[in-house]
N, C-alpha and C. Protein backbone atom coordinates (compact mmCIF):
# COMPACT_ATOMS: atom_id res chain seq x y z
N UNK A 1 0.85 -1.17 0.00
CA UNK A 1 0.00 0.00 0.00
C UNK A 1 0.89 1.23 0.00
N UNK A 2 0.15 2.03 -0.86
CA UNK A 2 0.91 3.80 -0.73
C UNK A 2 0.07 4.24 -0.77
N UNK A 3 0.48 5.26 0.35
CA UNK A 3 -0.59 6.50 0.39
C UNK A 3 -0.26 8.00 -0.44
N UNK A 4 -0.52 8.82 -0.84
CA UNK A 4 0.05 10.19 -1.19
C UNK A 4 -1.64 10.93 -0.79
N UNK A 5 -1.07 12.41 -1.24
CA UNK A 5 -2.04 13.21 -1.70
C UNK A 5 -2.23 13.66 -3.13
N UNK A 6 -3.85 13.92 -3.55
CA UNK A 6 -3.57 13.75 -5.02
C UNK A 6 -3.05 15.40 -5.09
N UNK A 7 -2.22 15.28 -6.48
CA UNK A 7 -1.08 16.35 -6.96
C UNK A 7 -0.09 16.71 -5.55
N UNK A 8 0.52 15.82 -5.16
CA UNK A 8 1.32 16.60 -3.98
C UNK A 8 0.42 17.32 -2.91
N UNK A 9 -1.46 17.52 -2.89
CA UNK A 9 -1.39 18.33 -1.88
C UNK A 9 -1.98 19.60 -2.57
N UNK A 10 -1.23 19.96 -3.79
CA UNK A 10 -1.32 21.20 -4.27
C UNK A 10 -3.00 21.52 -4.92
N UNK A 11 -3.84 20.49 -5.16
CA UNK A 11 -5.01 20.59 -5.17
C UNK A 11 -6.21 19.82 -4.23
N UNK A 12 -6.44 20.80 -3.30
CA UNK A 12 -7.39 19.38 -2.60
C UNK A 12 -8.60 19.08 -3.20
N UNK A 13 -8.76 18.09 -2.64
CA UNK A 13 -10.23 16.96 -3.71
C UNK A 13 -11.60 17.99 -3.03
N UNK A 14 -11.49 19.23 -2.40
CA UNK A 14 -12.86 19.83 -1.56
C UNK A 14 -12.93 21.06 -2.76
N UNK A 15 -11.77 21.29 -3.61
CA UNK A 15 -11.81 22.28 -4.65
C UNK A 15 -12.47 21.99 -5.96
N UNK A 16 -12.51 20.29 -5.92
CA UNK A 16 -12.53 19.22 -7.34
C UNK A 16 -14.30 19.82 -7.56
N UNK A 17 -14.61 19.98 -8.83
CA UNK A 17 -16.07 19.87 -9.14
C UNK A 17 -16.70 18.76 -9.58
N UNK A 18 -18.22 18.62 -9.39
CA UNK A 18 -18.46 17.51 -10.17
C UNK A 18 -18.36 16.91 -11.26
N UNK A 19 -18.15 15.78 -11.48
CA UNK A 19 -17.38 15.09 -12.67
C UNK A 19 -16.17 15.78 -13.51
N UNK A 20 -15.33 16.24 -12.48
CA UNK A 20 -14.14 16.57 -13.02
C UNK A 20 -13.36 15.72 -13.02
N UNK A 21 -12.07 15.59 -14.31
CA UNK A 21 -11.24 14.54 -14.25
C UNK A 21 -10.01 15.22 -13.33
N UNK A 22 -9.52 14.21 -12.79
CA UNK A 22 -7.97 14.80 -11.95
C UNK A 22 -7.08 14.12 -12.16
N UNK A 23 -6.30 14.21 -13.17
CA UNK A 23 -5.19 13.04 -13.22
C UNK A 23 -3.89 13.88 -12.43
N UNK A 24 -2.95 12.31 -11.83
CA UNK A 24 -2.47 12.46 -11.43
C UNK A 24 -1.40 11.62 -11.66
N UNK A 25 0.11 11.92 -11.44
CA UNK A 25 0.93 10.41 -11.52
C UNK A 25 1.65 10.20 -9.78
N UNK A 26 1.87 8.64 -10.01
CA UNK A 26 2.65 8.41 -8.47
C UNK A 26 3.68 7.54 -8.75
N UNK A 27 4.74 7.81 -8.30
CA UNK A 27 6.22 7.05 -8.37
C UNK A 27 5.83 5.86 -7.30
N UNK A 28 5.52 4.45 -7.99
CA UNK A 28 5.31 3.28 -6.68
C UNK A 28 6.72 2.77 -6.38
N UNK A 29 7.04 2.81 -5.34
CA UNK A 29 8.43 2.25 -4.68
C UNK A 29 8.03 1.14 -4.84
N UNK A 30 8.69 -0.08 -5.46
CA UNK A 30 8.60 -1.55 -5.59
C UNK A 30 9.86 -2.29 -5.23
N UNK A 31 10.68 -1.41 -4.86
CA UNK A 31 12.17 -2.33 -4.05
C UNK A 31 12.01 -3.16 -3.34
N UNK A 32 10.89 -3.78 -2.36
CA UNK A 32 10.94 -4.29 -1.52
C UNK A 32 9.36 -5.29 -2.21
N UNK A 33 8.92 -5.47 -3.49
CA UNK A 33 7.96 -6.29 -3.76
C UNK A 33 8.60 -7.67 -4.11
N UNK A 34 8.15 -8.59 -4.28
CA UNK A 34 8.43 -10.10 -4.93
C UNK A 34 7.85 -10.11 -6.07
N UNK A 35 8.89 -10.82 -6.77
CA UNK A 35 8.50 -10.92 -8.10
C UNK A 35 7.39 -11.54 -8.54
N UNK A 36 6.78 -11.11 -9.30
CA UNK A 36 5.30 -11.51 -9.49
C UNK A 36 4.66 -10.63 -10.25
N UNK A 37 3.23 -10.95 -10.47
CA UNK A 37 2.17 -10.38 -11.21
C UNK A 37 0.92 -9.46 -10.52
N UNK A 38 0.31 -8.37 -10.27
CA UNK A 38 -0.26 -7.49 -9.02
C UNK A 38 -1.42 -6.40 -9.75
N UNK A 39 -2.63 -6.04 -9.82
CA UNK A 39 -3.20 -5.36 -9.32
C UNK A 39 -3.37 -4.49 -8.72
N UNK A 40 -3.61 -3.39 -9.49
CA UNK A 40 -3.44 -1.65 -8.51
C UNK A 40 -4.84 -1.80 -8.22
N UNK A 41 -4.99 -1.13 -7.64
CA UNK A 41 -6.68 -0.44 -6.98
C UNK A 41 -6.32 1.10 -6.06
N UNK A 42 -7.06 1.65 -6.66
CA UNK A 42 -6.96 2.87 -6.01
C UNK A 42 -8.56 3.69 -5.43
N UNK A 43 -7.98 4.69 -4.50
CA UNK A 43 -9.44 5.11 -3.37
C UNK A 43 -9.12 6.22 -2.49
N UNK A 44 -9.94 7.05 -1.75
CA UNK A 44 -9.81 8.08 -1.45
C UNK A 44 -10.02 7.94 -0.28
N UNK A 45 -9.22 8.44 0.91
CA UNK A 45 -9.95 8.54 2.28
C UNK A 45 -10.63 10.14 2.61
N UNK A 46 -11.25 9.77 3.26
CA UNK A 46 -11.33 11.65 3.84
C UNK A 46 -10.66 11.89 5.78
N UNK A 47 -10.01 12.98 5.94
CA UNK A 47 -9.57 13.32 6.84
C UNK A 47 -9.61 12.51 8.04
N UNK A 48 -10.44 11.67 8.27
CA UNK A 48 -10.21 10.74 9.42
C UNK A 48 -9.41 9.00 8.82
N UNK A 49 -9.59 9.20 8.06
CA UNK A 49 -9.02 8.17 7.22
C UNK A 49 -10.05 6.84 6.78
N UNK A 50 -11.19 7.26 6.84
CA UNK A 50 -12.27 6.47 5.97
C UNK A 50 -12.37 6.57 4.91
N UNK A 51 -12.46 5.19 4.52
CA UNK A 51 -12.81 5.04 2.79
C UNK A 51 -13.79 5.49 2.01
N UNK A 52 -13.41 6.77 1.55
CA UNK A 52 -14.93 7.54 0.99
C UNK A 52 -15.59 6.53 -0.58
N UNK A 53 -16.31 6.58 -0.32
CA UNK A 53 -17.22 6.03 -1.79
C UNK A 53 -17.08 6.29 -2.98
N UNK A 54 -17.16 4.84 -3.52
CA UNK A 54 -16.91 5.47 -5.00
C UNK A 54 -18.54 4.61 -5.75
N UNK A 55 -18.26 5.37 -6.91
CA UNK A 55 -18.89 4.64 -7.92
C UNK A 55 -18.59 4.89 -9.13
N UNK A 56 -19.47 4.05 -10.36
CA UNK A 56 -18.56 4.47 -12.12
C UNK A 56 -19.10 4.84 -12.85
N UNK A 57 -18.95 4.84 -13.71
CA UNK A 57 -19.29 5.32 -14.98
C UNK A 57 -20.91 5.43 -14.80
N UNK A 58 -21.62 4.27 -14.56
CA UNK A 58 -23.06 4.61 -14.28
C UNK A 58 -23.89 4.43 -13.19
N UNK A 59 -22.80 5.09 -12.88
CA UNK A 59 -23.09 5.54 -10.87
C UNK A 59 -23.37 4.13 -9.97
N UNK A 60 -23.39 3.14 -10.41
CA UNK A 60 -23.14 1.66 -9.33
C UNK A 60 -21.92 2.01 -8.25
N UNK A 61 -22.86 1.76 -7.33
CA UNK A 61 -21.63 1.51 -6.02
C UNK A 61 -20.35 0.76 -6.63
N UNK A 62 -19.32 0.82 -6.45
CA UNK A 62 -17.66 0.07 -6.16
C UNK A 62 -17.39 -0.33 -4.97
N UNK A 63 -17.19 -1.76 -4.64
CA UNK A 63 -17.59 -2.26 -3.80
C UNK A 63 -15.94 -1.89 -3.25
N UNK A 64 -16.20 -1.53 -1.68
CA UNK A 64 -14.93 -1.07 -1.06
C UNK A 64 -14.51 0.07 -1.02
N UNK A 65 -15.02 1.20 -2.55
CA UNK A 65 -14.65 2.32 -2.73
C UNK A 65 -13.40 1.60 -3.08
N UNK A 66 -12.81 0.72 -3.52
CA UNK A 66 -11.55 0.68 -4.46
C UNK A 66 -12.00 0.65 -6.25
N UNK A 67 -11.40 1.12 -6.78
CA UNK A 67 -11.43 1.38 -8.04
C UNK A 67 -10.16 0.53 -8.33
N UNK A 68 -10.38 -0.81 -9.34
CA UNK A 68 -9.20 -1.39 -9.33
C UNK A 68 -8.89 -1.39 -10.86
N UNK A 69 -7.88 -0.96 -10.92
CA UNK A 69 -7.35 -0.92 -12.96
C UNK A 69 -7.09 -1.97 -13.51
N UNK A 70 -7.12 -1.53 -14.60
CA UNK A 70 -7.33 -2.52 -15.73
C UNK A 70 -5.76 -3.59 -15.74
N UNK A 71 -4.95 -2.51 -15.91
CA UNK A 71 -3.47 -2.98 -16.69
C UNK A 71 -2.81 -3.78 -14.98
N UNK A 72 -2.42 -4.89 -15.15
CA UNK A 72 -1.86 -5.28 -13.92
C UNK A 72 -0.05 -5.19 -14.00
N UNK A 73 0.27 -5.00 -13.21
CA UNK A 73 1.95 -4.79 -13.50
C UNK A 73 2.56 -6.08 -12.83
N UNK A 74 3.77 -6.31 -13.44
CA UNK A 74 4.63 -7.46 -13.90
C UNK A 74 6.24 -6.99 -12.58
N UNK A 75 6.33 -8.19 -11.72
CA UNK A 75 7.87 -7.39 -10.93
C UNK A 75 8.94 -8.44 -11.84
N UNK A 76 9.67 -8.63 -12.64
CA UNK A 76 10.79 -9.87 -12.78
C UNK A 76 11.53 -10.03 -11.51
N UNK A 77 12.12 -10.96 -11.91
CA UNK A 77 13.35 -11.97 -11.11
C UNK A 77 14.15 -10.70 -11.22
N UNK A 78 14.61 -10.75 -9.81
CA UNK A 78 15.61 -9.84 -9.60
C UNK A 78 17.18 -10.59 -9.48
């Protein structure tokens, strides 16, 4: 697990409007993963550190509030 803030911080999600896109990128530290095949999922807490809600494209709950991506990433033999 990694946590950040989205953009560094420099925009908080209370400024975001509805259905705005926010992209963002994150450097994942993987030095310390095993080699293997993995699944991102990503999600938002709010200030107490609860998992705020998500849903998609046609507004269905996401179960967990994780949003999990498509592309799965690959670690090789180190």
């Amino acid at each position: 697990q990694f946590d950040a803030r989205p953009l560094q911080g420099t925009y908080p999600t209370n400024w975001w409007r509805t259905g705005e896109v926010v992209s963002d990128e994150v450097a994942l530290p993987l030095t310390e993963v095993t080699t293997g095949r993995y699944m991102l999922a990503v999600g938002l807490y709010d200030r107490r550190g609860d998992r705020l809600p998500a849903v998609d494209a046609h507004q269905m709950a996401i179960p967990d509030g994780r949003l999990i991506l498509e592309d799965w990433i690959s670690i090789p033999v180190r």
